[in-house]
Structures are given as C-alpha cells and as structure tokens.
C-alpha atoms as a PDB file:
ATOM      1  CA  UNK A   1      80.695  49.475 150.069  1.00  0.00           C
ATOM      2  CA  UNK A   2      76.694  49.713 150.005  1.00  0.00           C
ATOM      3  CA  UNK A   3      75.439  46.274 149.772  1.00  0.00           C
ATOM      4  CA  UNK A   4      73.041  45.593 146.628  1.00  0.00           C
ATOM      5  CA  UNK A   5      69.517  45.219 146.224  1.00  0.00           C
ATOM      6  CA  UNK A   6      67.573  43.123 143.847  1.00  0.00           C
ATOM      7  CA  UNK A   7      69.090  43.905 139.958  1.00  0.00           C
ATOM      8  CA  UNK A   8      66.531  45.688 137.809  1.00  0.00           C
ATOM      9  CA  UNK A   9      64.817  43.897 134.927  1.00  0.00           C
ATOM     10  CA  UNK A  10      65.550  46.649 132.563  1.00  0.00           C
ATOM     11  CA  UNK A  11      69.579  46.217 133.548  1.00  0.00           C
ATOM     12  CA  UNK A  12      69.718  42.443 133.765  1.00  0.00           C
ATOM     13  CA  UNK A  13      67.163  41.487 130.616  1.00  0.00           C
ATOM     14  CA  UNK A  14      70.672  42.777 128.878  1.00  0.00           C
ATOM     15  CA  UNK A  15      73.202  41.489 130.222  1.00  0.00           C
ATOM     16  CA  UNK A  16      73.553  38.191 127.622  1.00  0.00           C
ATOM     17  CA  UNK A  17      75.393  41.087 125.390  1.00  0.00           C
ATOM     18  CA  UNK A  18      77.967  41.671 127.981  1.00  0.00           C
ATOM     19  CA  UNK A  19      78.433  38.165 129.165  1.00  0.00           C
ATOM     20  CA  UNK A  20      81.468  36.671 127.880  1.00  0.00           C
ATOM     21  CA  UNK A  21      82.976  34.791 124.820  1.00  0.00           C
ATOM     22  CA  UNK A  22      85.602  35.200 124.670  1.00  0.00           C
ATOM     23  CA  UNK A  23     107.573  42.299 157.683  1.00  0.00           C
ATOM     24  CA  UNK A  24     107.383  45.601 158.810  1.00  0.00           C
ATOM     25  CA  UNK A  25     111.430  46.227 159.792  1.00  0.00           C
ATOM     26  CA  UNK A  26     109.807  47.908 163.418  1.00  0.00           C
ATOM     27  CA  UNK A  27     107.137  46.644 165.749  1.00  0.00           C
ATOM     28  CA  UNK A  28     105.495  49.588 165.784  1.00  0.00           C
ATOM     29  CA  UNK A  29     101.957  49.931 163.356  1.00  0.00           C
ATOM     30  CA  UNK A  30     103.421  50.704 159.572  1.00  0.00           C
ATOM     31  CA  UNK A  31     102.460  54.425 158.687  1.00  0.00           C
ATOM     32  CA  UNK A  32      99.528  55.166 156.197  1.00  0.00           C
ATOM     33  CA  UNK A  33     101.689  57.469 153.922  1.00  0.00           C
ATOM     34  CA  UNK A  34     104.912  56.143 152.685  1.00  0.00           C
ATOM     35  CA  UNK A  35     108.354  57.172 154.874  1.00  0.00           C
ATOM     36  CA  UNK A  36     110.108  57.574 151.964  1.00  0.00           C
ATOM     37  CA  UNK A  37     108.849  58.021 148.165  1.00  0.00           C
ATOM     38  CA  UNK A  38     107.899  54.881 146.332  1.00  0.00           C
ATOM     39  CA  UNK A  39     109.838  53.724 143.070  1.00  0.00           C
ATOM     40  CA  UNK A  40     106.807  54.643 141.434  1.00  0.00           C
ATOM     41  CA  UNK A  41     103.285  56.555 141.631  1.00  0.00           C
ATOM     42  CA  UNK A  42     100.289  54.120 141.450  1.00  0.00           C
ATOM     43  CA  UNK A  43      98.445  54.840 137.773  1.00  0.00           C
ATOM     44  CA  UNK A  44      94.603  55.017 138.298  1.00  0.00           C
ATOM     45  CA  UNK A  45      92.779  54.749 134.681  1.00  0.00           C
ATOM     46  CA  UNK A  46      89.949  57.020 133.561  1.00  0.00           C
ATOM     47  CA  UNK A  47      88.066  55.434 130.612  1.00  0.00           C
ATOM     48  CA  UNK A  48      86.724  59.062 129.318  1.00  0.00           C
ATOM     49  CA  UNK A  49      85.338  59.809 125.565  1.00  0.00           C
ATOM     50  CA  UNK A  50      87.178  62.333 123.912  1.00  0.00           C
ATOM     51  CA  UNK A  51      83.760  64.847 124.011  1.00  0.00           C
ATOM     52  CA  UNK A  52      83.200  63.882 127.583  1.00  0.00           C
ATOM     53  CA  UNK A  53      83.506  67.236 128.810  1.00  0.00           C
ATOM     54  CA  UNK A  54      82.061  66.756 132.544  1.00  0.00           C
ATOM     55  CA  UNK A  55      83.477  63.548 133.111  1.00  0.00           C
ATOM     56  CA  UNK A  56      86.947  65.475 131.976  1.00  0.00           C
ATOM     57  CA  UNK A  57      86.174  68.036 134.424  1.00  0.00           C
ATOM     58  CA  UNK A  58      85.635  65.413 137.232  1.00  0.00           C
ATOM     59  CA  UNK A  59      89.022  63.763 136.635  1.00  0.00           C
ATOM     60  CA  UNK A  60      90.538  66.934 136.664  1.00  0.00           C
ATOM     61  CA  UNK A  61      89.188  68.150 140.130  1.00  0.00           C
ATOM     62  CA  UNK A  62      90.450  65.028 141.557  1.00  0.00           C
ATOM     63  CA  UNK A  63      94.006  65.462 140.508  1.00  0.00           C
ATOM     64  CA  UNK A  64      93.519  69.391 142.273  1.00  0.00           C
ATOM     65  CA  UNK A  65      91.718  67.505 145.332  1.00  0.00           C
ATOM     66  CA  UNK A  66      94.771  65.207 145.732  1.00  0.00           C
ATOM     67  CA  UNK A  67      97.349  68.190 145.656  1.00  0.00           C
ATOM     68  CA  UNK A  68      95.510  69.902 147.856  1.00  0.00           C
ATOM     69  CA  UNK A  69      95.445  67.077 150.369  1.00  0.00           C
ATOM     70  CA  UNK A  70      98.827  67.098 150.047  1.00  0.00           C
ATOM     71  CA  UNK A  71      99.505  64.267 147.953  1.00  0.00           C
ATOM     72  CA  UNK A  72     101.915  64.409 144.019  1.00  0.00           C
ATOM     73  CA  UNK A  73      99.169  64.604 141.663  1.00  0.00           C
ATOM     74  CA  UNK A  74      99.531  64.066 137.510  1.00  0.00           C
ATOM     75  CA  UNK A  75      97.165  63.463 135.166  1.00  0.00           C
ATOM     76  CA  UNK A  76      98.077  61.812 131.821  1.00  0.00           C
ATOM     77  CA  UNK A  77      96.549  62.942 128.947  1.00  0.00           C
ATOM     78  CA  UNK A  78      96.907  61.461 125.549  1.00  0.00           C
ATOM     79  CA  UNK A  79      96.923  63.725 122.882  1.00  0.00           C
ATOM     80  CA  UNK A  80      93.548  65.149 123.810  1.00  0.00           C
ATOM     81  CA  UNK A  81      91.801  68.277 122.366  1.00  0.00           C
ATOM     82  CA  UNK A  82      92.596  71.058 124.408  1.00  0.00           C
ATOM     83  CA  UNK A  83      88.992  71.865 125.321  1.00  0.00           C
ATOM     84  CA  UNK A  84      89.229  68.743 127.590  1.00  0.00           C
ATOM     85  CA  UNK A  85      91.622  70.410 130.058  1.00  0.00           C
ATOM     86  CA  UNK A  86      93.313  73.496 131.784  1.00  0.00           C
ATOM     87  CA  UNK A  87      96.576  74.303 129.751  1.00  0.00           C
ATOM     88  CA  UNK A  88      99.425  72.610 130.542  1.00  0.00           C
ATOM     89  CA  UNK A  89     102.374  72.502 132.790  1.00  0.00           C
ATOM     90  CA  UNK A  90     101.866  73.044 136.700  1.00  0.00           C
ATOM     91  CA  UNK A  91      98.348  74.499 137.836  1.00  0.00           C
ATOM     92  CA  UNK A  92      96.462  74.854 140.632  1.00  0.00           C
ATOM     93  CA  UNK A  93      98.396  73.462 144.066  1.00  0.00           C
ATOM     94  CA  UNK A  94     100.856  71.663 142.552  1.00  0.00           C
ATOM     95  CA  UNK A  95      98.566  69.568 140.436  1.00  0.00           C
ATOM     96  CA  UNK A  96     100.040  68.756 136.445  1.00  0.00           C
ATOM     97  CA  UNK A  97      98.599  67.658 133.468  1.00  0.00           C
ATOM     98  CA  UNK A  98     100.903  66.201 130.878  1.00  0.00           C
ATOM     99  CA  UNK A  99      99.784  65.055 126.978  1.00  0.00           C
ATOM    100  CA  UNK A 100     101.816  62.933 125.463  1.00  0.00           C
ATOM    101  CA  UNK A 101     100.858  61.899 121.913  1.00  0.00           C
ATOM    102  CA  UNK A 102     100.079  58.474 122.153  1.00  0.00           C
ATOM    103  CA  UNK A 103      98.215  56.397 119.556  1.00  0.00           C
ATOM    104  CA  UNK A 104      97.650  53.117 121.331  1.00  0.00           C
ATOM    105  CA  UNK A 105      96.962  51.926 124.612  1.00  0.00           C
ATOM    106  CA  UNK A 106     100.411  50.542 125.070  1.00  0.00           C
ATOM    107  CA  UNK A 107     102.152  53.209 124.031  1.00  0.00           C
ATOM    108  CA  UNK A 108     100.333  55.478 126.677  1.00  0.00           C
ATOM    109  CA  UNK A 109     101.523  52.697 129.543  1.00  0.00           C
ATOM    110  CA  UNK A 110     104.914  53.633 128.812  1.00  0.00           C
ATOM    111  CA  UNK A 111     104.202  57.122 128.838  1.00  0.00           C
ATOM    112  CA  UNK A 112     102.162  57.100 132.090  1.00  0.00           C
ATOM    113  CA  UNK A 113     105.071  54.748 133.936  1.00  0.00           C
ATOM    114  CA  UNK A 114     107.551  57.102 132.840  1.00  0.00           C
ATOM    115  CA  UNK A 115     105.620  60.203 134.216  1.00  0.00           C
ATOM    116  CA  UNK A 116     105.172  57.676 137.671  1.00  0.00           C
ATOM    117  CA  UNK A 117     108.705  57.046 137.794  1.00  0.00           C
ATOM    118  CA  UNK A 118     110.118  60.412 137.496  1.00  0.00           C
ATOM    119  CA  UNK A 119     107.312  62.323 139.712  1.00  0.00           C
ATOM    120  CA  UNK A 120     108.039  59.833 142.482  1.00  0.00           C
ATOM    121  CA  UNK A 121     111.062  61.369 144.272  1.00  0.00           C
ATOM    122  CA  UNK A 122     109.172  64.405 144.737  1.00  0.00           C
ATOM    123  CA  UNK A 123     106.195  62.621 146.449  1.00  0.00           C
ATOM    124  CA  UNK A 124     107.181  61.543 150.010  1.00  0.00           C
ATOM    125  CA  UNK A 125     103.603  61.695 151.392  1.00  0.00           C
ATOM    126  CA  UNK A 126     103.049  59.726 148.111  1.00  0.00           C
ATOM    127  CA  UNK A 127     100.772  60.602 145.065  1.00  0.00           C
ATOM    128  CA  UNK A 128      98.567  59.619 142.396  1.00  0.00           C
ATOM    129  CA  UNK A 129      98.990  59.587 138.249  1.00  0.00           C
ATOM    130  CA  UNK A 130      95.612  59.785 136.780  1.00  0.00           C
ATOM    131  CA  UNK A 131      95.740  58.446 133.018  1.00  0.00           C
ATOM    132  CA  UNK A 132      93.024  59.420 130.680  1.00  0.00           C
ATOM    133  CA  UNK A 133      91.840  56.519 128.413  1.00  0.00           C
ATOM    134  CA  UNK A 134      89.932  56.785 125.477  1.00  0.00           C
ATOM    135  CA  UNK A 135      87.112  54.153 126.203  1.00  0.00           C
ATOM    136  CA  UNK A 136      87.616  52.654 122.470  1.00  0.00           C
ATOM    137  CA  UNK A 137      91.107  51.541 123.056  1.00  0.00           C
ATOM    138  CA  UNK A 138      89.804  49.116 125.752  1.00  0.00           C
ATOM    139  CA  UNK A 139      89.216  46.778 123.067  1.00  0.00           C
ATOM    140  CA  UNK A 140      92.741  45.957 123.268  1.00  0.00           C
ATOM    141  CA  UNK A 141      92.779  45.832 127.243  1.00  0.00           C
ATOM    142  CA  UNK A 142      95.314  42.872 127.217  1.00  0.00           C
ATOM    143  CA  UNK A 143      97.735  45.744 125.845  1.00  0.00           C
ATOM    144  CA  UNK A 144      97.691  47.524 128.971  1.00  0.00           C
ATOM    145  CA  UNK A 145      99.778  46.473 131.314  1.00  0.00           C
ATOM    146  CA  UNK A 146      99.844  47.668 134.935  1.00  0.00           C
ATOM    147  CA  UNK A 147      97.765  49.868 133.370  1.00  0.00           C
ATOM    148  CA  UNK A 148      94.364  48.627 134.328  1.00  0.00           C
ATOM    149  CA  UNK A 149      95.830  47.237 137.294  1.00  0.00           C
ATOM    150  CA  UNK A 150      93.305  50.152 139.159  1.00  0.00           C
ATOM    151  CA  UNK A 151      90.554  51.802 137.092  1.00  0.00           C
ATOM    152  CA  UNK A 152      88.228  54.514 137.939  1.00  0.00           C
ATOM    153  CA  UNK A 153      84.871  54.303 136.139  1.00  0.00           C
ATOM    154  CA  UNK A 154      82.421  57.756 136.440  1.00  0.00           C
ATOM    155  CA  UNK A 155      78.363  56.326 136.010  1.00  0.00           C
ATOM    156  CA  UNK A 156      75.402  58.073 136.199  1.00  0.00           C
ATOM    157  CA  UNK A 157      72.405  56.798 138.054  1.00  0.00           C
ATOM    158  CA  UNK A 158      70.595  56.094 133.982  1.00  0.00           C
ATOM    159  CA  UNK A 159      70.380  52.340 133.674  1.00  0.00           C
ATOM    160  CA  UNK A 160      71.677  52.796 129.872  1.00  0.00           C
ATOM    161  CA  UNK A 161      74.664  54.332 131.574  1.00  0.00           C
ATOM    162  CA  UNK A 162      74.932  51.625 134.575  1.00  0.00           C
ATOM    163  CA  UNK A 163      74.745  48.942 131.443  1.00  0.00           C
ATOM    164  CA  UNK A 164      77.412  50.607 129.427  1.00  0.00           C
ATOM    165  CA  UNK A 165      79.752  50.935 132.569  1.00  0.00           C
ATOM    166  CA  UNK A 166      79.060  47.207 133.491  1.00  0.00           C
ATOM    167  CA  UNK A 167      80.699  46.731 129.569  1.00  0.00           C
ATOM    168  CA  UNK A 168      83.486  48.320 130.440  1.00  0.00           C
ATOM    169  CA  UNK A 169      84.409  46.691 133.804  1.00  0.00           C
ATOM    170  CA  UNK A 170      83.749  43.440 132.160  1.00  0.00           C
ATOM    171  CA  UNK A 171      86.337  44.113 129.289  1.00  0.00           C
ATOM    172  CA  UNK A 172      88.917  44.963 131.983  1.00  0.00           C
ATOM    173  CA  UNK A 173      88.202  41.882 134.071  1.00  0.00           C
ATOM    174  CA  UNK A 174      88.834  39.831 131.360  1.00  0.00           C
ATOM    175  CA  UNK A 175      92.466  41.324 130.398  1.00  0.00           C
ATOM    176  CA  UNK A 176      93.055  41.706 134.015  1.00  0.00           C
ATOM    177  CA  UNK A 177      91.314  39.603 136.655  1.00  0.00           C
ATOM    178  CA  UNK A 178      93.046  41.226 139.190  1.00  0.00           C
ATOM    179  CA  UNK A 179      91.660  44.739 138.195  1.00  0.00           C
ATOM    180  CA  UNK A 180      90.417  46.827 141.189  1.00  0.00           C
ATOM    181  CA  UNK A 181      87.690  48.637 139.376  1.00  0.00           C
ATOM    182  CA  UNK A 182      86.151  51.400 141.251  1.00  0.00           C
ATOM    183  CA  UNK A 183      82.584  53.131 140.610  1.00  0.00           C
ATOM    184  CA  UNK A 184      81.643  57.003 141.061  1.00  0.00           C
ATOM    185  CA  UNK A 185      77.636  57.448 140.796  1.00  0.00           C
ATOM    186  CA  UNK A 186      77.761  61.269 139.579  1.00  0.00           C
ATOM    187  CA  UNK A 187      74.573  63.082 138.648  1.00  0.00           C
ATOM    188  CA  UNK A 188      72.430  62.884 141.542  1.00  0.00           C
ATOM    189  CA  UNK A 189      70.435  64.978 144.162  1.00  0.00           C
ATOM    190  CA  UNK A 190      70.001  62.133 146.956  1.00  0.00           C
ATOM    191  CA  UNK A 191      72.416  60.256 148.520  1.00  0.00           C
ATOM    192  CA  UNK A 192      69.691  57.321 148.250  1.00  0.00           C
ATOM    193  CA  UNK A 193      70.090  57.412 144.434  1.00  0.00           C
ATOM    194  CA  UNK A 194      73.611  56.975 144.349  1.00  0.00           C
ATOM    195  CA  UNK A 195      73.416  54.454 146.556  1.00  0.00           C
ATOM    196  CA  UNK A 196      70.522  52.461 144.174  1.00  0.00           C
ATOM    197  CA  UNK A 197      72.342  52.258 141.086  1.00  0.00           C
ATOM    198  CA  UNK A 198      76.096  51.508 142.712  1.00  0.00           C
ATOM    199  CA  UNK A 199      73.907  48.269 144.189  1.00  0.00           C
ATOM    200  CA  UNK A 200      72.527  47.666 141.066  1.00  0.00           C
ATOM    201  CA  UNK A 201      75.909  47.777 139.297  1.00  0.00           C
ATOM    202  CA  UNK A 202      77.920  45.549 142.040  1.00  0.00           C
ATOM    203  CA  UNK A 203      75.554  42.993 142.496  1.00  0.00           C
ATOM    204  CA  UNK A 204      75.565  42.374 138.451  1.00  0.00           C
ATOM    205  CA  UNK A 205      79.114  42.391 138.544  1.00  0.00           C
ATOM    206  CA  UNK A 206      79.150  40.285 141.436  1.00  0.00           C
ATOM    207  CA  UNK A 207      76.603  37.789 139.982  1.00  0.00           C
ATOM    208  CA  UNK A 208      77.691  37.217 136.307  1.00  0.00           C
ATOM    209  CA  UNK A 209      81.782  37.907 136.895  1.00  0.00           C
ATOM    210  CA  UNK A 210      82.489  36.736 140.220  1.00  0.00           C
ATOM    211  CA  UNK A 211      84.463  40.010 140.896  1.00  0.00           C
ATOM    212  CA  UNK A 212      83.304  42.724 143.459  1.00  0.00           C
ATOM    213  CA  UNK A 213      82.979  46.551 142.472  1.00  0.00           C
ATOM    214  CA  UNK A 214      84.405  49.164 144.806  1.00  0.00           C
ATOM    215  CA  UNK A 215      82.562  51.733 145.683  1.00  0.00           C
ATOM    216  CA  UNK A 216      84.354  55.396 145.650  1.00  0.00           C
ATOM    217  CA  UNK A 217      81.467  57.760 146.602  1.00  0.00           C
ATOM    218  CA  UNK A 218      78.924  59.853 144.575  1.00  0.00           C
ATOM    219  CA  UNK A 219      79.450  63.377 142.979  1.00  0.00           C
ATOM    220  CA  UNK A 220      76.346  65.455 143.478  1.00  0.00           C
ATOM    221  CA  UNK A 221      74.470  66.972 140.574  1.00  0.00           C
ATOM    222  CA  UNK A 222      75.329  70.943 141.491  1.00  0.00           C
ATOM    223  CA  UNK A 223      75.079  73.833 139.107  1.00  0.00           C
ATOM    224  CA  UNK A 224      78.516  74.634 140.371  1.00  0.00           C
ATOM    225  CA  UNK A 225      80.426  72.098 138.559  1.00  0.00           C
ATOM    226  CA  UNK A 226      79.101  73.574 134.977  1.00  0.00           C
ATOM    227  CA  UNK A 227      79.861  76.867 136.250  1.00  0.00           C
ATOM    228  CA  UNK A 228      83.903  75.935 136.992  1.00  0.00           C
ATOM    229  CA  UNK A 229      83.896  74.257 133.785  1.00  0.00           C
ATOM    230  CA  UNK A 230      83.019  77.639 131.807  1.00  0.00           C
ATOM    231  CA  UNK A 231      85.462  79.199 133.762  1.00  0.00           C
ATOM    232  CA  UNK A 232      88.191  76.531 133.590  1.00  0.00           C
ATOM    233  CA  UNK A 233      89.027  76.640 137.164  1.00  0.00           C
ATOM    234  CA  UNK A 234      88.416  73.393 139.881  1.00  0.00           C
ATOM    235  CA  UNK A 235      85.146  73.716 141.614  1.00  0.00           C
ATOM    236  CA  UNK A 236      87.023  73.526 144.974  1.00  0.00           C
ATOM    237  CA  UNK A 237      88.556  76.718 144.263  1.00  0.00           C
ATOM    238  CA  UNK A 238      85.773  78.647 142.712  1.00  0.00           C
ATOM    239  CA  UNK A 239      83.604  77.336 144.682  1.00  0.00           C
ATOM    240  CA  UNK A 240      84.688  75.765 147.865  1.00  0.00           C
ATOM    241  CA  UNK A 241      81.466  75.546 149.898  1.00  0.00           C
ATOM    242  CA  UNK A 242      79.644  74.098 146.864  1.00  0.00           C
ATOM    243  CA  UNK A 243      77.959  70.499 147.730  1.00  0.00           C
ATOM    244  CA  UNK A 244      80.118  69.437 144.938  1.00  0.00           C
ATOM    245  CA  UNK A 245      83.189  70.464 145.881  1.00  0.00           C
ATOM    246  CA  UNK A 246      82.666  68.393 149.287  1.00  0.00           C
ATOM    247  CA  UNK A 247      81.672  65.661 147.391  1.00  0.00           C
ATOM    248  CA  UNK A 248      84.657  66.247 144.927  1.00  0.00           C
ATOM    249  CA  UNK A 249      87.261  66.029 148.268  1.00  0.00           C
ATOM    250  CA  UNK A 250      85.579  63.131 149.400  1.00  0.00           C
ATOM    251  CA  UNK A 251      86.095  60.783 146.736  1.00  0.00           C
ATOM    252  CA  UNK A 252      89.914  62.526 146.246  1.00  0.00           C
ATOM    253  CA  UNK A 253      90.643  61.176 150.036  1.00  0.00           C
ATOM    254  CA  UNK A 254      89.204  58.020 149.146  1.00  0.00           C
ATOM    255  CA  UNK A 255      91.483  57.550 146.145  1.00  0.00           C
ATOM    256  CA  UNK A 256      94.553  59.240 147.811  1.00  0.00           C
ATOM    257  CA  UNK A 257      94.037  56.834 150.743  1.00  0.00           C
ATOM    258  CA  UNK A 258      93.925  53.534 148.216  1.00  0.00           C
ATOM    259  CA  UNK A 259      97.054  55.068 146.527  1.00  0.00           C
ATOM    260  CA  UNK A 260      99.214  55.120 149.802  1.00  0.00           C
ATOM    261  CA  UNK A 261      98.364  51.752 150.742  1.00  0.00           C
ATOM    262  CA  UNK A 262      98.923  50.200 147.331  1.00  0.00           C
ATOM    263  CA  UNK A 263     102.841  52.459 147.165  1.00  0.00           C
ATOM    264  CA  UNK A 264     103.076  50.524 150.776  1.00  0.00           C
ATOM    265  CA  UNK A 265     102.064  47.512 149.279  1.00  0.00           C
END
C-alpha cells in the first residue's frame, strides 16, 4: 500500500456530505493456486456508469489479463448496452462476458453466483467473476450479498473524482463492514501522481471510517487504450508493448493473486 500524506483541503472541506447518518492436511507450505477448483469463483464488483466507456474498457482488459495469466475469467454484465463491451460468448484467451437481464442489485447476485458456481469446475488454477454494477443501485448496498464482499473502484487522480469514489466506498462499508474495497488511480503520466491521490483517498477513508483502502496499482494515461477501444480489441493484444498494457497485467496479477488466496480461504 503507499502510505498517505496530509488530506487536501479541497477533499476534506467535503467530507461532512459523505460522513454518515445513517489446518493445512500436509506440513508442507499450502500452494498459492488452489489443488483442486473451488465450489465457487470469488465475485469482484465494478461500480461502472452505464456511459462509462473507458472505465468499461478497463474492466474488460482485466478479465483478458486474468485468462491470459492463466486464470477462469467472467465478467457479468447486466443488461448493458452493447457499446459497453465485445460481443458475447467466449473471446479473447478464454475470457467470457455474460449479460443477464437483471433489474436490481439482488437479482444480479444470483446471477453472478450462479455464473461462479458453474465456471468453477473448469478453473483448477482458480479464476475470477468480474460483475459490472451500475453505481446507482448501490443505494440499496444491503441487497447485495456476498456481492460487495470485494469491490474494485477505478479513480482518477481529479479530487471531484477522489470525493465521489470516497462516496462510494463509504456506502459499501456501511452495508458491508467487512468489504475489501480496492482503488485503481487511472489517468496518469507519473507514477508520483498515482501515488498522491491513492494517499489522499486512504488516509480519508482511514480517518473518518476506520477502514483501510487497498491499493491495486495505477493504469497509465496512454493513447493506446482509446485506440483498442475503437477497435474493440484488449490493449494487451493490440498493443502489447504499450505502457498500458503493462500496467493493465499488473493490476490483473494483483487481483488474480487476491482471488486465489480468498478460493483458499
């Protein structure tokens, strides 16, 4: 994690509107990647707006990262408009996208468990099913069940973007206290920036919820990203030696990594 610096005034003067009112069988070391496949893939949660094109496109190349690194990777899509995503069915690697027409956030647990269920046989180095949310049905958080168990939250370095992303984590925490909420700074040229507003964001977190962020990694502001989303295809494959497609596999391993110790868990 990068530790935090002092929180800016612009972020915390604001906060008041966020603030609430409501035994291994051998001796030997346990292996990183399950021995056999779990009961069930671990859902991650992607609060994304239904126009959020680029944020889309991230989610997507993390689902083709995982596959590629070897791992069962779904993402969960409900009912979105098919400029969002790739079509359908099995795509690059292995990687799948399945919609399901779901009209609450309840409804798309049990949609998303079934898909974790099923896919899980097929997964013995274990897997990940990534499950779009629509960011307004988070009013109803306490509807979603293991659901926002482990969330995924894309921010860019714009303090009106850390604030709105602090909003959301703090809904979550308060259906779920348990919630591992994760952070991905996207949209910046130095490594220092990232690192800047993912302080800024955990220490507020930190200071006015008593719950730590976890940091998974930056995604670089590269042409190359806009350039795979015209052409529908994952920046690691139509671009591989992009900066953004390095940064792309390095917050996949990070997730895959997280998903294989929580299916050993």
């Amino acid at each position: 994690m990068w530790f935090a610096e002092a929180v800016p005034r612009d972020l915390g003067d604001v906060l008041h509107y966020f603030l609430p009112e409501a035994v291994p069988a051998e001796e030997e070391p346990a292996p990183r990647s399950p021995a056999r496949p779990p009961a069930a893939l671990p859902l991650l949660s992607l609060p994304i707006g239904d126009r959020d094109v680029v944020r889309a496109a991230f989610a997507w190349n993390l689902v083709v990262e995982v596959a590629r690194l070897g791992g069962r990777a779904v993402l969960v899509a409900p009912g979105d408009d098919e400029s969002l995503w790739p079509d359908g069915g099995e795509t690059p690697l292995g990687a799948e996208i399945v919609r399901t027409p779901c009209g609450e956030l309840s409804d798309l647990y049990h949609a998303a468990l079934d898909v974790a269920v099923s896919r899980a046989p097929e997964a013995s180095e274990g897997g990940v099913v990534f499950v779009r949310i629509p960011p307004c049905w988070l009013r109803k958080a306490v509807d979603g069940g293991r659901l926002l168990e482990w969330v995924l939250l894309f921010s860019s370095p714009d303090p009106r973007d850390l604030l709105e992303t602090y909003g959301i984590a703090k809904l979550l925490m308060a259906a779920n206290p348990s919630s591992r909420v994760g952070v991905t700074i996207h949209g910046v040229r130095r490594h220092g920036d990232a690192h800047a507003a993912f302080a800024r964001i955990a220490r507020t977190s930190q200071q006015f919820l008593g719950h730590p962020l976890v940091s998974y990694g930056l995604l670089v502001d590269d042409l190359h990203v806009y350039r795979a989303i015209v052409a529908r295809r994952p920046v690691g494959l139509a671009h591989p030696q992009a900066p953004a497609a390095k940064a792309l596999q390095d917050v996949a391993r990070m997730v895959f990594e997280d998903a294989q110790e929580r299916a050993l868990g």
